[in-house]
PDB file of N, CA and C in Angstrom:
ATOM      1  N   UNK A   1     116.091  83.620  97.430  1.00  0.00           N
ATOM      2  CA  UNK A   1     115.475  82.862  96.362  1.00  0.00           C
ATOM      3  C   UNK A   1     116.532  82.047  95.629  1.00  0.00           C
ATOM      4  N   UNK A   2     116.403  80.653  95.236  1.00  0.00           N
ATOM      5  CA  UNK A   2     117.065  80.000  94.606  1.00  0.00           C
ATOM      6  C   UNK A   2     117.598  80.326  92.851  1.00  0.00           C
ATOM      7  N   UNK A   3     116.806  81.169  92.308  1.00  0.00           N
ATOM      8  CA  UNK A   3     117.193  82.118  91.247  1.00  0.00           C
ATOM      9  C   UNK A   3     118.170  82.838  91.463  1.00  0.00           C
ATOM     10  N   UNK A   4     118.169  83.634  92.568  1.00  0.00           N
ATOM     11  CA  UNK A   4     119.940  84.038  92.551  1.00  0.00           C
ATOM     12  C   UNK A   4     121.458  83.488  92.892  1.00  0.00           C
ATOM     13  N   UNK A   5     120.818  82.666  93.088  1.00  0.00           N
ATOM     14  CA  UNK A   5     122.135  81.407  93.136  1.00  0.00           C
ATOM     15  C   UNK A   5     122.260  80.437  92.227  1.00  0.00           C
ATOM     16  N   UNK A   6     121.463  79.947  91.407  1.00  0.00           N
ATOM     17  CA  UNK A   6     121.034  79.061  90.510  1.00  0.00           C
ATOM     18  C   UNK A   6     122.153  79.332  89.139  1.00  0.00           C
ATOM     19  N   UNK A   7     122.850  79.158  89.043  1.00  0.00           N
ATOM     20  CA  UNK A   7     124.323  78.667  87.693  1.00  0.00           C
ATOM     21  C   UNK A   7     123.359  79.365  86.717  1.00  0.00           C
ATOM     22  N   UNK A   8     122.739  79.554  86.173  1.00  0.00           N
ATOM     23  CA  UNK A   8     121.897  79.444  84.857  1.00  0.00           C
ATOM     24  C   UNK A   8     121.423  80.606  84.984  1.00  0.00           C
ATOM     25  N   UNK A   9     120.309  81.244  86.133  1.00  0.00           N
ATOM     26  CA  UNK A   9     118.855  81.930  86.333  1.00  0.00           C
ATOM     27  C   UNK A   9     120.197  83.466  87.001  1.00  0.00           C
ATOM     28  N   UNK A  10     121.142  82.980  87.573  1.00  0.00           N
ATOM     29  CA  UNK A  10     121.543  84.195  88.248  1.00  0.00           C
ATOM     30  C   UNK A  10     121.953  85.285  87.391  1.00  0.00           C
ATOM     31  N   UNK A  11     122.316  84.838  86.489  1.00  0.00           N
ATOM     32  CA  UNK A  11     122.435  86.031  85.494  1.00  0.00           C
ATOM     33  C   UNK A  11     121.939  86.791  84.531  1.00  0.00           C
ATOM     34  N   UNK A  12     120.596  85.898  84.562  1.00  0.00           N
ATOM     35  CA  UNK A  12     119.506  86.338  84.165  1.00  0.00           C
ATOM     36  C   UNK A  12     118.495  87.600  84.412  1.00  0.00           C
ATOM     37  N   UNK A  13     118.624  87.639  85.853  1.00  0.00           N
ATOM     38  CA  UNK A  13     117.500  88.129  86.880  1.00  0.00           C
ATOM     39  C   UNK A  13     118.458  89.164  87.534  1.00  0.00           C
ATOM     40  N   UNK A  14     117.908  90.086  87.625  1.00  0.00           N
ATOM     41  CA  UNK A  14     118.424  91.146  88.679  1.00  0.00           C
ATOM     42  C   UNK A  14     117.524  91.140  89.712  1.00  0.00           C
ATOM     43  N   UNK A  15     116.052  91.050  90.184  1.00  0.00           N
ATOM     44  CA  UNK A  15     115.121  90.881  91.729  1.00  0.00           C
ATOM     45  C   UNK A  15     114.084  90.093  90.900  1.00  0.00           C
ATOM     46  N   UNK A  16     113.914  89.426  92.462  1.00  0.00           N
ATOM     47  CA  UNK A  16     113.125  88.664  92.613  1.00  0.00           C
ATOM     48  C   UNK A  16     112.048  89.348  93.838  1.00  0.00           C
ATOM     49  N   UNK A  17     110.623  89.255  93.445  1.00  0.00           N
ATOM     50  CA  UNK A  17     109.438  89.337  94.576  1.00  0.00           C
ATOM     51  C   UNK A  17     108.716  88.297  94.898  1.00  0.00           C
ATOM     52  N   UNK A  18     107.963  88.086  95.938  1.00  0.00           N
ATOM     53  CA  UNK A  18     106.829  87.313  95.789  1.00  0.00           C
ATOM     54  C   UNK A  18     105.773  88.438  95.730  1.00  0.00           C
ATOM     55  N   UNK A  19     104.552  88.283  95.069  1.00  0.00           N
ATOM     56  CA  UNK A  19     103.630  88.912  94.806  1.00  0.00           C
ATOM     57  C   UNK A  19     103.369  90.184  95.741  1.00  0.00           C
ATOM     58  N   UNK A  20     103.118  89.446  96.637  1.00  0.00           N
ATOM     59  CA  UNK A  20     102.649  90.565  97.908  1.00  0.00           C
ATOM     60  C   UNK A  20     103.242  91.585  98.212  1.00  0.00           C
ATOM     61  N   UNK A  21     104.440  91.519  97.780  1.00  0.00           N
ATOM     62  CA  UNK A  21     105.431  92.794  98.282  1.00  0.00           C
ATOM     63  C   UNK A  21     106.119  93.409  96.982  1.00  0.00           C
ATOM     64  N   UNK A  22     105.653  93.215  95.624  1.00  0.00           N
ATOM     65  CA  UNK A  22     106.260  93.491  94.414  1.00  0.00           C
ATOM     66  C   UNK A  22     105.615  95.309  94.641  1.00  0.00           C
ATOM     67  N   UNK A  23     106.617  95.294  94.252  1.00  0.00           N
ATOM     68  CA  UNK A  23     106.648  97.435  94.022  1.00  0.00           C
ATOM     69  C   UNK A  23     105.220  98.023  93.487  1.00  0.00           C
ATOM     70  N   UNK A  24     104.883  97.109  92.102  1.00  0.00           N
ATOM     71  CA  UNK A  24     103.775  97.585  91.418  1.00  0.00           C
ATOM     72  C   UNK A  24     102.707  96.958  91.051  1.00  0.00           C
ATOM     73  N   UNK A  25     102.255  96.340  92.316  1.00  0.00           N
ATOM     74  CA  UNK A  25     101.609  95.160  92.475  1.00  0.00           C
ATOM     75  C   UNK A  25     100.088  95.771  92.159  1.00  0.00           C
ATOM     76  N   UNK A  26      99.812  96.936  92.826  1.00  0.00           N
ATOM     77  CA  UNK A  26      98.764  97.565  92.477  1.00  0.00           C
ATOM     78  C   UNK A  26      98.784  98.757  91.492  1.00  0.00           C
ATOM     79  N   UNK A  27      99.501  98.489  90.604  1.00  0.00           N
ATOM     80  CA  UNK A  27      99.101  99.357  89.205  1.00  0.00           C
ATOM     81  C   UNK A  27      99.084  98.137  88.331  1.00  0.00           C
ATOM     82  N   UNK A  28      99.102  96.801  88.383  1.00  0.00           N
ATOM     83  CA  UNK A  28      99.234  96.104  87.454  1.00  0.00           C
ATOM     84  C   UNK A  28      97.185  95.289  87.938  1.00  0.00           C
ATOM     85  N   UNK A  29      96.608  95.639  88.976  1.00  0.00           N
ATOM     86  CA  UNK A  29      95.344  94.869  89.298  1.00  0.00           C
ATOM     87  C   UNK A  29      95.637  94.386  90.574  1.00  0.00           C
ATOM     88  N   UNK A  30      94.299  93.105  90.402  1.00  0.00           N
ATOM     89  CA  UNK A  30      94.132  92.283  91.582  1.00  0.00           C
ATOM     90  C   UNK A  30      95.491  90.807  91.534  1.00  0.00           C
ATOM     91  N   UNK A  31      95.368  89.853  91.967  1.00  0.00           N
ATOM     92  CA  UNK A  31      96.189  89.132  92.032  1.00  0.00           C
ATOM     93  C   UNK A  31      95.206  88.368  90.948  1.00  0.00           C
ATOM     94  N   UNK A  32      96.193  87.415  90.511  1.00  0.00           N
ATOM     95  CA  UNK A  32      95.842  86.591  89.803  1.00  0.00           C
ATOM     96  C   UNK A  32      96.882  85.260  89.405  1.00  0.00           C
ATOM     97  N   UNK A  33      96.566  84.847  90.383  1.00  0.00           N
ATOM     98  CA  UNK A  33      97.305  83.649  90.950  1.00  0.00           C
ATOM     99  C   UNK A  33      98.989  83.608  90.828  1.00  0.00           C
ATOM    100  N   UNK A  34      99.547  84.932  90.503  1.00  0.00           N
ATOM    101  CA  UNK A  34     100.808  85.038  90.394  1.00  0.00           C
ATOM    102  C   UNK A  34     101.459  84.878  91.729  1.00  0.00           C
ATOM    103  N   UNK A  35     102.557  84.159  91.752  1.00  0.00           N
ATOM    104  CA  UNK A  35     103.668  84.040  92.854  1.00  0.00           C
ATOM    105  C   UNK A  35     104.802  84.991  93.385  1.00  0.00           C
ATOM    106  N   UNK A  36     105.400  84.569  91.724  1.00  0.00           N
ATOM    107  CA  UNK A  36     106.912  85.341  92.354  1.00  0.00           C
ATOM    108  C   UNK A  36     106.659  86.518  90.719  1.00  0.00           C
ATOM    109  N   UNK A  37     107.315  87.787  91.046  1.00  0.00           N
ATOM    110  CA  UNK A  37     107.614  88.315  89.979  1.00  0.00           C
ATOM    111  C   UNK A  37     109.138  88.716  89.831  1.00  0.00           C
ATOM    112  N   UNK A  38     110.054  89.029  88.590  1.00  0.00           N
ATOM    113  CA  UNK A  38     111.611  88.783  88.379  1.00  0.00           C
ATOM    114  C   UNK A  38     111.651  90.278  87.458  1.00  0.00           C
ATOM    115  N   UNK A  39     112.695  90.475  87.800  1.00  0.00           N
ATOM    116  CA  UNK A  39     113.278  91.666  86.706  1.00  0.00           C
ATOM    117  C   UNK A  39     114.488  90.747  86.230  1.00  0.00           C
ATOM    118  N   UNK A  40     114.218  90.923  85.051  1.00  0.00           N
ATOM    119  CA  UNK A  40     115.392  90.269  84.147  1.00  0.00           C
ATOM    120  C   UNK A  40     116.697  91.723  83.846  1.00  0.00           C
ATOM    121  N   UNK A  41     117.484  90.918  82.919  1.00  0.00           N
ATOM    122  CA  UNK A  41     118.380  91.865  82.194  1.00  0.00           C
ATOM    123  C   UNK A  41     118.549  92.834  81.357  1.00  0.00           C
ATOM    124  N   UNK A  42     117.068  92.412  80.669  1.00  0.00           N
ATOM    125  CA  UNK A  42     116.991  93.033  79.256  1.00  0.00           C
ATOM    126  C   UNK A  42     116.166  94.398  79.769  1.00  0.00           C
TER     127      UNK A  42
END
C-alpha cells in the first residue's frame, strides 16, 4: 500500500487492510462501502 511508503502517512499507520481480509470485519457488521481499513499510532 502506498501509505506505507508515503513521507507523511508512514508514520502514521502501523497496517493497512482492504476490507475483505480486515481481522474484525465481522464483529464490526456487513460492509458498507468501506475499502481499506488502517491502524494508526495512537
Amino acid at each position: 500500500m502506498v501509505f506505507k511508503i508515503d513521507p507523511v502517512w508512514k508514520f502514521q499507520i502501523i497496517e493497512v487492510w482492504l476490507w475483505d481480509v480486515h481481522p474484525q470485519r465481522t464483529e464490526w457488521g456487513p460492509d458498507c462501502r468501506i475499502d481499506l481499513v488502517f491502524k494508526d499510532q495512537s
